[in-house]
Protein backbone atom coordinates (compact mmCIF):
# COMPACT_ATOMS: atom_id res chain seq x y z
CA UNK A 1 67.73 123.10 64.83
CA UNK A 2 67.15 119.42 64.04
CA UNK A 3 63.34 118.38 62.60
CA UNK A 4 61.69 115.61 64.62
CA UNK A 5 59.69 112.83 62.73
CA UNK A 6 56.28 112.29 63.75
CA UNK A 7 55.62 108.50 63.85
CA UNK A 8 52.23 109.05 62.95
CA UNK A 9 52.40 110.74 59.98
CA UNK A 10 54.91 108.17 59.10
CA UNK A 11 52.69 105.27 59.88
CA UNK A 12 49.82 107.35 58.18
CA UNK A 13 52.10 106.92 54.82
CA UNK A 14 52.41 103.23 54.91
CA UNK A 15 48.67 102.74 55.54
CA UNK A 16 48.40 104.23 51.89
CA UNK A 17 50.94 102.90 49.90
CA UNK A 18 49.70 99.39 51.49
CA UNK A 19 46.07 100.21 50.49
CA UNK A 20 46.83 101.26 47.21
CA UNK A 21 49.45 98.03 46.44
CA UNK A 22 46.66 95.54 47.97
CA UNK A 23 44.15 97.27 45.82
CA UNK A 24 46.16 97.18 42.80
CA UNK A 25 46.70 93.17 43.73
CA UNK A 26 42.93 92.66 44.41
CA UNK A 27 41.99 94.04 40.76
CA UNK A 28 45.04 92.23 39.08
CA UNK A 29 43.47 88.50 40.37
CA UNK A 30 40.05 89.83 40.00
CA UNK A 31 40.69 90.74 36.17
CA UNK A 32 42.78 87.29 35.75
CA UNK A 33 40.23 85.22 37.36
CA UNK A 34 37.18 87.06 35.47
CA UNK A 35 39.49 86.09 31.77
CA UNK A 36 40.28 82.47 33.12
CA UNK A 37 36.59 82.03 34.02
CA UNK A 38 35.35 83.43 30.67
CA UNK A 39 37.26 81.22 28.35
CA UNK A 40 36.54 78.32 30.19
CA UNK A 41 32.99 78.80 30.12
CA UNK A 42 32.56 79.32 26.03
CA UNK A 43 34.35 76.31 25.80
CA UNK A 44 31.96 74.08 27.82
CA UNK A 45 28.89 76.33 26.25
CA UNK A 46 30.32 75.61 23.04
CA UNK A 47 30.95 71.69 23.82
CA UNK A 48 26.89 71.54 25.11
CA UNK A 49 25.77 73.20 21.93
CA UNK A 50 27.34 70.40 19.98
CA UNK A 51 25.56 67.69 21.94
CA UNK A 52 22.71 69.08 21.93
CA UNK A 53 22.89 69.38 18.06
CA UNK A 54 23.98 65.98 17.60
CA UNK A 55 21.41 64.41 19.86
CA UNK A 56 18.53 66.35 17.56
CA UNK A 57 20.09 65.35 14.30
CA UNK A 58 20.11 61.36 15.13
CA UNK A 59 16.89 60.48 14.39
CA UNK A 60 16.27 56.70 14.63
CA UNK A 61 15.34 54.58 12.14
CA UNK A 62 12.52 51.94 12.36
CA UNK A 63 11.82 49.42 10.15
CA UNK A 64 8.06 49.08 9.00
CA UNK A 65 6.57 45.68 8.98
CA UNK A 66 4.43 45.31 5.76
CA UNK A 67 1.11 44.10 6.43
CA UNK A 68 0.11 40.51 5.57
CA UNK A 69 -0.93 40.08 2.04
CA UNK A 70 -5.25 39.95 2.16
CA UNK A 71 -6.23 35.86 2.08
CA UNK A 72 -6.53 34.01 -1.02
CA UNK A 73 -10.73 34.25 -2.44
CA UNK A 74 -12.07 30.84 -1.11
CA UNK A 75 -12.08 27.97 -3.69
CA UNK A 76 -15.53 27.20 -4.93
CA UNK A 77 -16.71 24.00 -6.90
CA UNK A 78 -18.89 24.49 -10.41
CA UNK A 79 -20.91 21.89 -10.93
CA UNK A 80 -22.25 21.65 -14.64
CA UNK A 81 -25.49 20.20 -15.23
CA UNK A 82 -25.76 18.29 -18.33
CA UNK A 83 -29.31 17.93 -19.96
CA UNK A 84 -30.15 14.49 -21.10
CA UNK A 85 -30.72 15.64 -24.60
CA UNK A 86 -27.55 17.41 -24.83
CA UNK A 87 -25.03 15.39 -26.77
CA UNK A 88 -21.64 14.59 -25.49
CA UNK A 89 -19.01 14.95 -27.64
CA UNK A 90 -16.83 12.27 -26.83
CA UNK A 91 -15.07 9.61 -29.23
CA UNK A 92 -14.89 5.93 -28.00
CA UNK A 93 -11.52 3.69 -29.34
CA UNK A 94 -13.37 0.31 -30.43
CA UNK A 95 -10.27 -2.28 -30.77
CA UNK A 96 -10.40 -4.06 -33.09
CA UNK A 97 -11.28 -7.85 -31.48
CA UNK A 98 -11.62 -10.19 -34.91
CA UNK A 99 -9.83 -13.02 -33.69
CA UNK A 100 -6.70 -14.36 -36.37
CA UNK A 101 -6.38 -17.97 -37.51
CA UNK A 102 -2.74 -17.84 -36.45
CA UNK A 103 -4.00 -16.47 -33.06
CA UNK A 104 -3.27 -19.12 -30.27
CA UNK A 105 -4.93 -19.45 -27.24
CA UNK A 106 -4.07 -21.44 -24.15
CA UNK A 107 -6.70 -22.54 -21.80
CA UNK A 108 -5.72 -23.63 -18.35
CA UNK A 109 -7.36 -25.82 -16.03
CA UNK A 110 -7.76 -24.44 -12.90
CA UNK A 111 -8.99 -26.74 -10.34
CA UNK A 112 -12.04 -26.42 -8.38
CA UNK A 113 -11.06 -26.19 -4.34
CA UNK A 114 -12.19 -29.06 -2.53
CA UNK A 115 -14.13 -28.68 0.62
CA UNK A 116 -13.60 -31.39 3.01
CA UNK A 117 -16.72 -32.63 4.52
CA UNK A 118 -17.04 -32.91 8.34
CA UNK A 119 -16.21 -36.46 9.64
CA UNK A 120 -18.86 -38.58 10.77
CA UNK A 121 -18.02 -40.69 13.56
CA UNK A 122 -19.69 -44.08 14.37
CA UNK A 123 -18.40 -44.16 17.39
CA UNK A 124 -17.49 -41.85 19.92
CA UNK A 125 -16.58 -41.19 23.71
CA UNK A 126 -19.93 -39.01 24.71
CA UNK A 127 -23.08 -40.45 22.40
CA UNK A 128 -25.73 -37.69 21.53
CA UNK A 129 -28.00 -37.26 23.68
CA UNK A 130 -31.91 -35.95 23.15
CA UNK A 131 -33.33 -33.13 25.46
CA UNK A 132 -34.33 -34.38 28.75
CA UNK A 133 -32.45 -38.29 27.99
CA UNK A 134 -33.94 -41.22 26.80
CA UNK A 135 -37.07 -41.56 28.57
CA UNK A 136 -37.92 -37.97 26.73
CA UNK A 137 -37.00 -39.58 23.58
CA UNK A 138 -39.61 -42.43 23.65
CA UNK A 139 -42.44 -39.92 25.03
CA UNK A 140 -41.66 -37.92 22.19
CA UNK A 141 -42.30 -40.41 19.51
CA UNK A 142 -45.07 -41.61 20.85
CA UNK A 143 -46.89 -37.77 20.45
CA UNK A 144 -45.45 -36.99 17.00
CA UNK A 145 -45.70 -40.51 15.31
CA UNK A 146 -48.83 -41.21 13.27
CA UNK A 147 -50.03 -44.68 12.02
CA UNK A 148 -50.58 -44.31 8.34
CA UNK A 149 -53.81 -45.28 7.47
CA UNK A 150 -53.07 -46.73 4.15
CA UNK A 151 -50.77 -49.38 6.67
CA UNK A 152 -53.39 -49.54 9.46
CA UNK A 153 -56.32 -50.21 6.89
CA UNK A 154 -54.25 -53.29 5.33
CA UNK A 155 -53.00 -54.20 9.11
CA UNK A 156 -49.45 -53.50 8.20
CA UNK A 157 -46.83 -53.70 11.29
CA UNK A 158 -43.38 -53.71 12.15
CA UNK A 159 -40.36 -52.22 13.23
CA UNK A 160 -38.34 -49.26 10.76
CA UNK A 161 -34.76 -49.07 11.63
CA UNK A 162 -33.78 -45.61 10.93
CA UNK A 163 -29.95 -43.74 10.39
CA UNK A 164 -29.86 -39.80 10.92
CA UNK A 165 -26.37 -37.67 11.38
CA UNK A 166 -26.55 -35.38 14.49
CA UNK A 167 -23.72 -32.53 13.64
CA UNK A 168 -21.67 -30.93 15.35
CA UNK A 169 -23.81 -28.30 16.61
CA UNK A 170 -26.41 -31.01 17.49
CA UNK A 171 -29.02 -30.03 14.94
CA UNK A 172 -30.32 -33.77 12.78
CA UNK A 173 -29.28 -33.41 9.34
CA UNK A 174 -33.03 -33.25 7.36
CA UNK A 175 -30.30 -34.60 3.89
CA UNK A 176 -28.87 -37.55 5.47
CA UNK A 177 -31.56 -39.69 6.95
CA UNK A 178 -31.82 -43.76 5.84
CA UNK A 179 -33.64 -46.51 6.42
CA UNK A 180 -31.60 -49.29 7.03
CA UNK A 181 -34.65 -51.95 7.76
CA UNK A 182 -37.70 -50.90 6.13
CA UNK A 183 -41.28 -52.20 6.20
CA UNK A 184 -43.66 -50.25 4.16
CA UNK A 185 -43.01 -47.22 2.20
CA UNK A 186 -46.10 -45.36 4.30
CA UNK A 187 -44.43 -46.70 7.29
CA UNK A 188 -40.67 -45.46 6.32
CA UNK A 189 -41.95 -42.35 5.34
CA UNK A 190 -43.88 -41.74 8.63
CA UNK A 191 -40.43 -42.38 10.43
CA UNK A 192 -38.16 -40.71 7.91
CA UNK A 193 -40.90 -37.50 8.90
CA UNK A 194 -40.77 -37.58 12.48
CA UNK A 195 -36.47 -37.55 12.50
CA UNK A 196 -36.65 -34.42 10.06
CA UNK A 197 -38.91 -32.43 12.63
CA UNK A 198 -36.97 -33.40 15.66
CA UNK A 199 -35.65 -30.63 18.11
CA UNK A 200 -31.69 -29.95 18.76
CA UNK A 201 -30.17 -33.00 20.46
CA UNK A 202 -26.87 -32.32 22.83
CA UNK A 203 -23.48 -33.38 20.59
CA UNK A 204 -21.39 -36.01 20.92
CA UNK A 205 -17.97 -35.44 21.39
CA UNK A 206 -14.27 -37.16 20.87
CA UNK A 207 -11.39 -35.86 22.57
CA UNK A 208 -13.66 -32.93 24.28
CA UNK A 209 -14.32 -31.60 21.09
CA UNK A 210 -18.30 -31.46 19.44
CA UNK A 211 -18.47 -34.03 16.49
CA UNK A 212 -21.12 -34.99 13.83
CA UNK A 213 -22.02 -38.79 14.75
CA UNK A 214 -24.77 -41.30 13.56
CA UNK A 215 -27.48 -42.41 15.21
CA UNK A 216 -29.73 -45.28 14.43
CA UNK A 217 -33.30 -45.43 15.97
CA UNK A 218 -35.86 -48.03 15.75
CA UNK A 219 -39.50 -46.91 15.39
CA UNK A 220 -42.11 -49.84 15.93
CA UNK A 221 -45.50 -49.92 14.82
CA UNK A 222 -47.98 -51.77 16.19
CA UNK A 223 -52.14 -52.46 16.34
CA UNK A 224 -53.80 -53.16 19.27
């Protein structure tokens, strides 16, 4: 009598045995991938602990400025006081300054600087003039010029020709006044007065330029 297979009791059989080898595959990649994963991971835990150990040890290092050395105590000035009656002890070198027979001495001549005086011109291109012109000039003798009585008393007249310098800045020189025509010494002297006390007169000039220049003025005295 021949047995008949059942095919599902056959297939139930392979269903096992290819459980059983997937299971045994499933733990076999499990247990290699759990030892792969494992070493990798002290490695890297062990490569972390070193940089972290490193990065606490390296402690930087700064330099400290020194502070600034405290300022110098100002400078102050003592002033001593010396009494009067306190003597100073101080020793004077006196030369001796006796003079030797044999000593020579030479003495030079030194020659006094010569100031040239201002020329005085006799004639020039602008005369001097007298505040207010000519007609000024008369009415001002006339006011300031006194007959001396010592001349009028002895009836004494005539006419006193008189020289003055007017300068350059049109003042009358009061040091050179003469009389170049007298009469009487009471009558020069009255006219010789009356030029010293006259006002500022406008310069002459030559070439533009302010000169000193004489001037000769006649001063006539009469009685009536």
């Amino acid at each position: 009598m021949e047995l008949k297979k059942n095919p599902e009791a056959n297939l139930e059989n392979k269903k096992l045995v290819y459980f059983l080898t997937g299971l045994l595959l499933a733990l076999g990649v499990v247990l290699v991938s759990f030892e792969w994963t494992q070493y990798e991971g002290e490695v890297g835990s062990l490569g972390n602990l070193e940089v972290f150990l490193d990065e606490e040890e390296m402690i930087p290092i700064t330099q400290q400025t020194p502070p600034p050395p405290p300022p110098p105590p100002p400078q102050t000035t003592i002033i001593e006081i010396v009494e009067d009656d306190e003597e100073i002890e101080e020793e004077l070198e006196i030369e001796d300054t006796e003079m030797d027979e044999d000593d020579v001495f030479e003495i030079v001549d030194i020659p006094e600087e010569v100031v040239a005086a201002p020329q005085i011109f006799h004639i020039v291109e602008e005369q001097p003039e007298f505040p207010g012109g000519q007609k000024e000039l008369m009415i001002w003798l006339r006011d300031n010029t006194k007959f001396p009585p010592i001349a009028k008393d002895a009836g004494i007249t005539g006419v006193v020709y008189v020289q003055f310098v007017v300068r350059e800045d049109g003042k009358v020189d009061p040091d050179d006044i003469t009389i170049l025509r007298g009469v009487h010494p009471a009558l020069d002297n009255e006219a010789m007065r009356v030029v010293r006390k006259m006002p500022s007169w406008k310069p002459g000039r030559q070439r533009g330029k302010p000169v000193a220049v004489y001037y000769k003025l006649p001063f006539r005295f009469n009685l009536k």
